[in-house]
C-alpha atoms as a PDB file:
ATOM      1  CA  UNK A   1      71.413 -21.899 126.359  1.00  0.00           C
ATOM      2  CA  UNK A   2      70.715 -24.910 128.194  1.00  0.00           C
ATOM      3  CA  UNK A   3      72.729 -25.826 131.653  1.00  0.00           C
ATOM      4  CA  UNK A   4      75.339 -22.763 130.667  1.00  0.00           C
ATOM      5  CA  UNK A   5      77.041 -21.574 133.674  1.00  0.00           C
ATOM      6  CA  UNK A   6      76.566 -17.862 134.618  1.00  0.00           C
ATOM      7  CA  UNK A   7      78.596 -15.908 137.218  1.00  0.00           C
ATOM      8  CA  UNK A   8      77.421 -13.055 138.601  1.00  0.00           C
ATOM      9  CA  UNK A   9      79.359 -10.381 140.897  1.00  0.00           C
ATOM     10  CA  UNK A  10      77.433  -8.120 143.301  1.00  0.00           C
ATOM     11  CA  UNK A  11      78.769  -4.751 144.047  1.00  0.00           C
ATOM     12  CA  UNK A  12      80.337  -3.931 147.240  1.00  0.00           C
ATOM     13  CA  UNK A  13      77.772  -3.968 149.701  1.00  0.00           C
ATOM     14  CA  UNK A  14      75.213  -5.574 147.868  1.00  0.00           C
ATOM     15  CA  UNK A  15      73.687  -8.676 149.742  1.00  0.00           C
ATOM     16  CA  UNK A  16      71.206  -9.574 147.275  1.00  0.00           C
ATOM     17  CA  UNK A  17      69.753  -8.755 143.816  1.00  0.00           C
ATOM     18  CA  UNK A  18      67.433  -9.830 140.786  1.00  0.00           C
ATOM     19  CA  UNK A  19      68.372 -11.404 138.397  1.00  0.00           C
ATOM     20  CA  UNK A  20      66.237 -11.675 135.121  1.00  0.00           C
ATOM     21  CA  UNK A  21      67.469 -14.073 131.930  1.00  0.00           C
ATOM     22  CA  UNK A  22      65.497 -13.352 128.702  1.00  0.00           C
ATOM     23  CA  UNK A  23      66.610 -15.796 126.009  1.00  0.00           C
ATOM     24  CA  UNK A  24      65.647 -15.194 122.213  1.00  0.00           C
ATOM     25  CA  UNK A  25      65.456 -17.513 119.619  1.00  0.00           C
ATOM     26  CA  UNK A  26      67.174 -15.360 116.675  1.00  0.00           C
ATOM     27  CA  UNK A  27      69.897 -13.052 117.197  1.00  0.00           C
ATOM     28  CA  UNK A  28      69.444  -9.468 118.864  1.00  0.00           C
ATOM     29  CA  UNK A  29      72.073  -7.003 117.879  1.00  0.00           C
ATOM     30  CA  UNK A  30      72.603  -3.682 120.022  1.00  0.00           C
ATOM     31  CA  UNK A  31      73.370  -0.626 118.340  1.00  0.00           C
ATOM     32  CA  UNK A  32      76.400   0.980 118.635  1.00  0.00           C
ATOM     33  CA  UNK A  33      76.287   4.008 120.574  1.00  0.00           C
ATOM     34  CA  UNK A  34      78.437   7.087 120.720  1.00  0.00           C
ATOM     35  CA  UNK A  35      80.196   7.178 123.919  1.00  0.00           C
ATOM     36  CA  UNK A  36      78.509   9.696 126.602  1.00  0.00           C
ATOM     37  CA  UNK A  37      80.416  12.867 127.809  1.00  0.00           C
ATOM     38  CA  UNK A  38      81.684  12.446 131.353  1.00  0.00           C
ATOM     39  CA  UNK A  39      82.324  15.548 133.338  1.00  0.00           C
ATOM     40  CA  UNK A  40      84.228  15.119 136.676  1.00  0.00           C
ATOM     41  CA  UNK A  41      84.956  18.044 139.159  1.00  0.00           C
ATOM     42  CA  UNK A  42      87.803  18.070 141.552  1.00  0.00           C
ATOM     43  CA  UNK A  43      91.427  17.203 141.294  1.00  0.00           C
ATOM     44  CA  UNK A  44      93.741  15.131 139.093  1.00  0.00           C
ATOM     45  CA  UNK A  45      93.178  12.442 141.097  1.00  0.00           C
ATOM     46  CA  UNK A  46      89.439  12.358 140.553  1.00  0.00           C
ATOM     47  CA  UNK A  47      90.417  11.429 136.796  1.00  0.00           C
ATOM     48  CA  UNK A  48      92.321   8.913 137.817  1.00  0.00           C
ATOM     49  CA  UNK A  49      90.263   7.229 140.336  1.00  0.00           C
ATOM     50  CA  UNK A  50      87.688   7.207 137.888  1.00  0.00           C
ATOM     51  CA  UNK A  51      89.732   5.514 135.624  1.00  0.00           C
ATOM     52  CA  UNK A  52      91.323   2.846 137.995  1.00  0.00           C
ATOM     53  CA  UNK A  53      87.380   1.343 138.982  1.00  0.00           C
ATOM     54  CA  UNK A  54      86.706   1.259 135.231  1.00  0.00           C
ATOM     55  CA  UNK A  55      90.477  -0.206 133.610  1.00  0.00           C
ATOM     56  CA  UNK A  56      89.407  -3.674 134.788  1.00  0.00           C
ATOM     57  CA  UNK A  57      86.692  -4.055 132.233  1.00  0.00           C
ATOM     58  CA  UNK A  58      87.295  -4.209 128.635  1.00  0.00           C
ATOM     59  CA  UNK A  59      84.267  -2.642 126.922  1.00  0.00           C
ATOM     60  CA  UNK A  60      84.198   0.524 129.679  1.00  0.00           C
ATOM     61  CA  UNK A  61      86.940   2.114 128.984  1.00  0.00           C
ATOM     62  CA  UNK A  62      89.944   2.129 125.908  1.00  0.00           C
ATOM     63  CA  UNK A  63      92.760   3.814 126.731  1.00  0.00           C
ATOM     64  CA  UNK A  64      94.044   4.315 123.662  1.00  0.00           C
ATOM     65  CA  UNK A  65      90.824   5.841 122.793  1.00  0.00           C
ATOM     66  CA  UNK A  66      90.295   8.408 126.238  1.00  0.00           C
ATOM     67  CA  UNK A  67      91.194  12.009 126.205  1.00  0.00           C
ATOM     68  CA  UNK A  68      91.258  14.803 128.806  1.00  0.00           C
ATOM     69  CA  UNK A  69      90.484  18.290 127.948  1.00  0.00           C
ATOM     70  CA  UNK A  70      92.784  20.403 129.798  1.00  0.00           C
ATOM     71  CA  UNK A  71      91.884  24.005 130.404  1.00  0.00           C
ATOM     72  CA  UNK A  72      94.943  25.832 132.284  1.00  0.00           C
ATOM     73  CA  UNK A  73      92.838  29.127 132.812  1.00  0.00           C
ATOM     74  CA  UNK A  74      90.175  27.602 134.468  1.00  0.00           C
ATOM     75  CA  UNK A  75      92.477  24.765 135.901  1.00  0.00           C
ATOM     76  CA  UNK A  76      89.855  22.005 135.199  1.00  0.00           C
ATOM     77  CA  UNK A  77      90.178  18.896 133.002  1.00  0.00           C
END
């Protein structure tokens, strides 16, 4: 990994931050994890803020692969 460029974006607000680079000499495979259970509270448009900040990355969030539970009785998704 020599002299590979890096880019790094801070979240809004964020002035400053560390920054730690571990590099391994064989390869180090994460497991793939069931996705977690997200419960929002509010309106419809909570869901769908929620999704707009996450669409922009690939590996957050699939559409094709999303579902909302819709309970009429209760009125919550």
């Amino acid at each position: 990994m020599e002299n590979e460029k890096m880019q790094v974006n801070f979240a809004p607000g964020m002035t400053e931050a560390t920054l730690r680079v571990i590099e391994l000499h064989e390869e180090n495979e994460l497991p793939v994890l069931e996705p977690d259970k997200v419960e929002l509270a509010g309106t419809i448009g909570s869901v769908h803020e929620f999704l707009l900040k996450r669409i922009s990355e690939k590996e957050q969030i699939n559409q094709k692969r999303c579902y909302i539970l819709v309970d009429r009785e209760k009125m919550t998704l």
